[in-house]
C-alpha atoms as a PDB file:
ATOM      1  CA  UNK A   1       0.000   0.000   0.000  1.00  0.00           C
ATOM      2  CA  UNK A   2       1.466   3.569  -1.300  1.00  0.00           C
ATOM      3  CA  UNK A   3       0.742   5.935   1.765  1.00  0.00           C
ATOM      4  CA  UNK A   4      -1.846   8.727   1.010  1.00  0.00           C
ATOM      5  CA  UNK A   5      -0.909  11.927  -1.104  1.00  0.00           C
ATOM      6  CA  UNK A   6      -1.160  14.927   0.753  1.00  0.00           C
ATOM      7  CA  UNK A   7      -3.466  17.965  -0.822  1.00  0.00           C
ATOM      8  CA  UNK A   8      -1.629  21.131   0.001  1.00  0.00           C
ATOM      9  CA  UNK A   9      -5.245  22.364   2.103  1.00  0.00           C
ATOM     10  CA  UNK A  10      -4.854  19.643   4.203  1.00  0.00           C
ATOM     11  CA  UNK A  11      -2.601  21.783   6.696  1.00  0.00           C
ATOM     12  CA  UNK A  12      -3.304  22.628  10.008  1.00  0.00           C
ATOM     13  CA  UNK A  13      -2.760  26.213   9.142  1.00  0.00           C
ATOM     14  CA  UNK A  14      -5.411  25.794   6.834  1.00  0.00           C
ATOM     15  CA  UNK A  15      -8.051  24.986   9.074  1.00  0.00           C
ATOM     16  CA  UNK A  16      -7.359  27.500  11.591  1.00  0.00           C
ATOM     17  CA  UNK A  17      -6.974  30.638   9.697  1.00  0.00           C
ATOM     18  CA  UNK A  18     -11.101  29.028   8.393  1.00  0.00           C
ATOM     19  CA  UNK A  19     -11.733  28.704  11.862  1.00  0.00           C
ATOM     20  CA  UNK A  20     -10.852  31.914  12.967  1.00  0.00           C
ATOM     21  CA  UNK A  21     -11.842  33.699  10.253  1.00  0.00           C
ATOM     22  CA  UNK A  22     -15.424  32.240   9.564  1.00  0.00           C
ATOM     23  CA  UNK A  23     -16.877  33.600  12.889  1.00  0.00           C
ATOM     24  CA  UNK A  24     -15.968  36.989  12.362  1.00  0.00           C
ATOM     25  CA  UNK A  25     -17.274  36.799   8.999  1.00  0.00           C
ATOM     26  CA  UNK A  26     -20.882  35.321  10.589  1.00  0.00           C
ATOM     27  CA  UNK A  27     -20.273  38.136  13.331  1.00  0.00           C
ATOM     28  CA  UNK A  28     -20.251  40.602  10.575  1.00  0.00           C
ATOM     29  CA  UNK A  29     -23.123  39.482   8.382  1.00  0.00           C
ATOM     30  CA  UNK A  30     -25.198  39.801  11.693  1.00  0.00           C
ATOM     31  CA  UNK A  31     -24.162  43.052  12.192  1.00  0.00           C
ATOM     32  CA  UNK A  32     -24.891  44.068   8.558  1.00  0.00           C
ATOM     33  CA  UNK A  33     -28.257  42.567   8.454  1.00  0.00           C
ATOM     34  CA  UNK A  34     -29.955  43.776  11.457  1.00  0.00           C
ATOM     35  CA  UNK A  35     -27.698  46.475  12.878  1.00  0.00           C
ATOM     36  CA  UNK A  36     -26.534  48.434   9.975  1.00  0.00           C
ATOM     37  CA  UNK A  37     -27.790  51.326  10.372  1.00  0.00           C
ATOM     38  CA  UNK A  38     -26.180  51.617  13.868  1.00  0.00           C
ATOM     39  CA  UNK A  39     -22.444  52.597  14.052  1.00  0.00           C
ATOM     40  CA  UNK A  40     -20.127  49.354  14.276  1.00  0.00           C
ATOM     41  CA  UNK A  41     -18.380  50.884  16.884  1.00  0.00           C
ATOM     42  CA  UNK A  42     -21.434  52.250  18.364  1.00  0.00           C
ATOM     43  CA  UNK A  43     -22.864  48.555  17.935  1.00  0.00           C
ATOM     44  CA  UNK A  44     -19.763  46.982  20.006  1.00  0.00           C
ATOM     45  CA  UNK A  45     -20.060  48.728  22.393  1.00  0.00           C
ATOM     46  CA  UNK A  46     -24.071  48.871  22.994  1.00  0.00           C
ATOM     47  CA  UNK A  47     -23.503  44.595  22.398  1.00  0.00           C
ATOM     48  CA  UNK A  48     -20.430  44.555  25.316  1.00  0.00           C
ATOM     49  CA  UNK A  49     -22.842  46.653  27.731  1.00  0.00           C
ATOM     50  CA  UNK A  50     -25.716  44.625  27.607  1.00  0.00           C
ATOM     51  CA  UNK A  51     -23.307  41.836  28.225  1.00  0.00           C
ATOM     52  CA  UNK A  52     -24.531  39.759  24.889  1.00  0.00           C
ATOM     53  CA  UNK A  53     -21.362  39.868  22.797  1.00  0.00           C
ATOM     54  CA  UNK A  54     -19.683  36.912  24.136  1.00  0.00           C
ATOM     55  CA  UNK A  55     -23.043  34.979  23.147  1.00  0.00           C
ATOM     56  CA  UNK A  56     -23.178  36.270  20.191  1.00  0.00           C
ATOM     57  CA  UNK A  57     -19.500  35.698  19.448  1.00  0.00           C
ATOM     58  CA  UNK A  58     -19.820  31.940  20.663  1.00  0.00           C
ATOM     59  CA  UNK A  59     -23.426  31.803  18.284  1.00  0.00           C
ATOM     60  CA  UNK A  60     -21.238  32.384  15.672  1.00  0.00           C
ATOM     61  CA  UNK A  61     -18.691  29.982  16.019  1.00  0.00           C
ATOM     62  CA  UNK A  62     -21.426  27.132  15.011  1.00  0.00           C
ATOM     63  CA  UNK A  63     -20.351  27.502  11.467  1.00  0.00           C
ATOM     64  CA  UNK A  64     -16.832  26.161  12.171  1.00  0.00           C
ATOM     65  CA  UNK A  65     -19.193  22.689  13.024  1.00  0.00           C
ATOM     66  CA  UNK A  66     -19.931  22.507   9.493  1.00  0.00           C
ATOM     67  CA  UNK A  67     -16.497  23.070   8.153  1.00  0.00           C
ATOM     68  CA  UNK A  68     -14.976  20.136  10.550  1.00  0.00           C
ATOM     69  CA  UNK A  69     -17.246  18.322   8.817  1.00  0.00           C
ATOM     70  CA  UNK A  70     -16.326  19.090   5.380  1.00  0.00           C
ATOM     71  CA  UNK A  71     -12.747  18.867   6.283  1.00  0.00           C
ATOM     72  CA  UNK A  72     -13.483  15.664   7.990  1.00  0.00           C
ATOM     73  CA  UNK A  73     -15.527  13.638   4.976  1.00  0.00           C
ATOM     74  CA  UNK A  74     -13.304  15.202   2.199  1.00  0.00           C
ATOM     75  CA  UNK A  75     -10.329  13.367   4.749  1.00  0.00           C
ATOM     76  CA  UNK A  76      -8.148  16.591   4.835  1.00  0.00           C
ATOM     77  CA  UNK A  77      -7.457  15.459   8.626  1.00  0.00           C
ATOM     78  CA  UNK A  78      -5.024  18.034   9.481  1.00  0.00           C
ATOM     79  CA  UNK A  79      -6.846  21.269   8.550  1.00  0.00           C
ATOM     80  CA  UNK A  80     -10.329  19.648  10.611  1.00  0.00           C
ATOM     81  CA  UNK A  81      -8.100  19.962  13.549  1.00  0.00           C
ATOM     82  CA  UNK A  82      -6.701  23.051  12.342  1.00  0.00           C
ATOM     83  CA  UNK A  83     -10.803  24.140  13.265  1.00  0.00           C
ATOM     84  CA  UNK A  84     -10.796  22.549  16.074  1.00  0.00           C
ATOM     85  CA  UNK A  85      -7.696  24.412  17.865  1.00  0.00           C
ATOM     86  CA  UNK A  86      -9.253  27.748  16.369  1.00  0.00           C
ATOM     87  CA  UNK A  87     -12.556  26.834  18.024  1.00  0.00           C
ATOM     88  CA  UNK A  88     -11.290  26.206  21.417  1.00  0.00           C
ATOM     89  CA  UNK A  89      -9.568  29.018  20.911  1.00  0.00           C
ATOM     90  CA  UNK A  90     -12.946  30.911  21.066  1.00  0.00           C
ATOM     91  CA  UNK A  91     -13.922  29.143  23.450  1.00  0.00           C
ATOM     92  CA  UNK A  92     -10.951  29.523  25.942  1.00  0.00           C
ATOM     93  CA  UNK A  93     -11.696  33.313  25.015  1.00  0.00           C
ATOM     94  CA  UNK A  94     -14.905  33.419  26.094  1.00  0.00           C
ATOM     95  CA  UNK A  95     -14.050  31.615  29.616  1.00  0.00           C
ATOM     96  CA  UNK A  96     -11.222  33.821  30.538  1.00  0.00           C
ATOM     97  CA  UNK A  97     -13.209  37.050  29.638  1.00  0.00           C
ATOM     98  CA  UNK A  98     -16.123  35.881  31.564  1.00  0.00           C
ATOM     99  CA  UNK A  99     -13.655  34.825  35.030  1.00  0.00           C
ATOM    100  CA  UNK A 100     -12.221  38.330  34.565  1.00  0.00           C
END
């Protein structure tokens, strides 16, 4: 048995510049859609005071679920955990920030 070629996406790098990347992308698009016509900065901060943007900003890692998968089925092993380091990166984010 010859061992697997590699596809140069299949990097860990890959995957976590997706999985970083794709929730501030979703956290934009939310913005844009129902909050455009308020400043962004104006819009952070109104979102940090009401103490919502850390639910918001975990909401919208759920898309990095779906590229796992895809990562996952098309076998590109490395950049699926590439997603999965950027998502617990979120997610070690959101803990520290709500202990401090």
């Amino acid at each position: 048995m010859s061992p697997r070629k590699r596809n140069r996406y299949d990097q860990v790098l890959t995957g976590w510049l997706i999985g970083i990347i794709a929730p501030l992308i979703i956290f934009l698009i939310v913005y844009k859609v129902n909050y455009s016509a308020t400043d962004f900065t104006a819009f952070l901060r109104n979102v940090w005071q009401m103490k919502i943007f850390l639910k918001i900003l975990s909401l919208c890692v759920f898309p990095n679920l779906g590229f796992f998968f895809l990562f996952y089925r098309m076998k590109y092993d490395m950049a699926a955990r590439g997603v999965i380091m950027a998502t617990f990166m979120y997610a070690f984010f959101v803990l520290i920030v709500k202990l401090i």
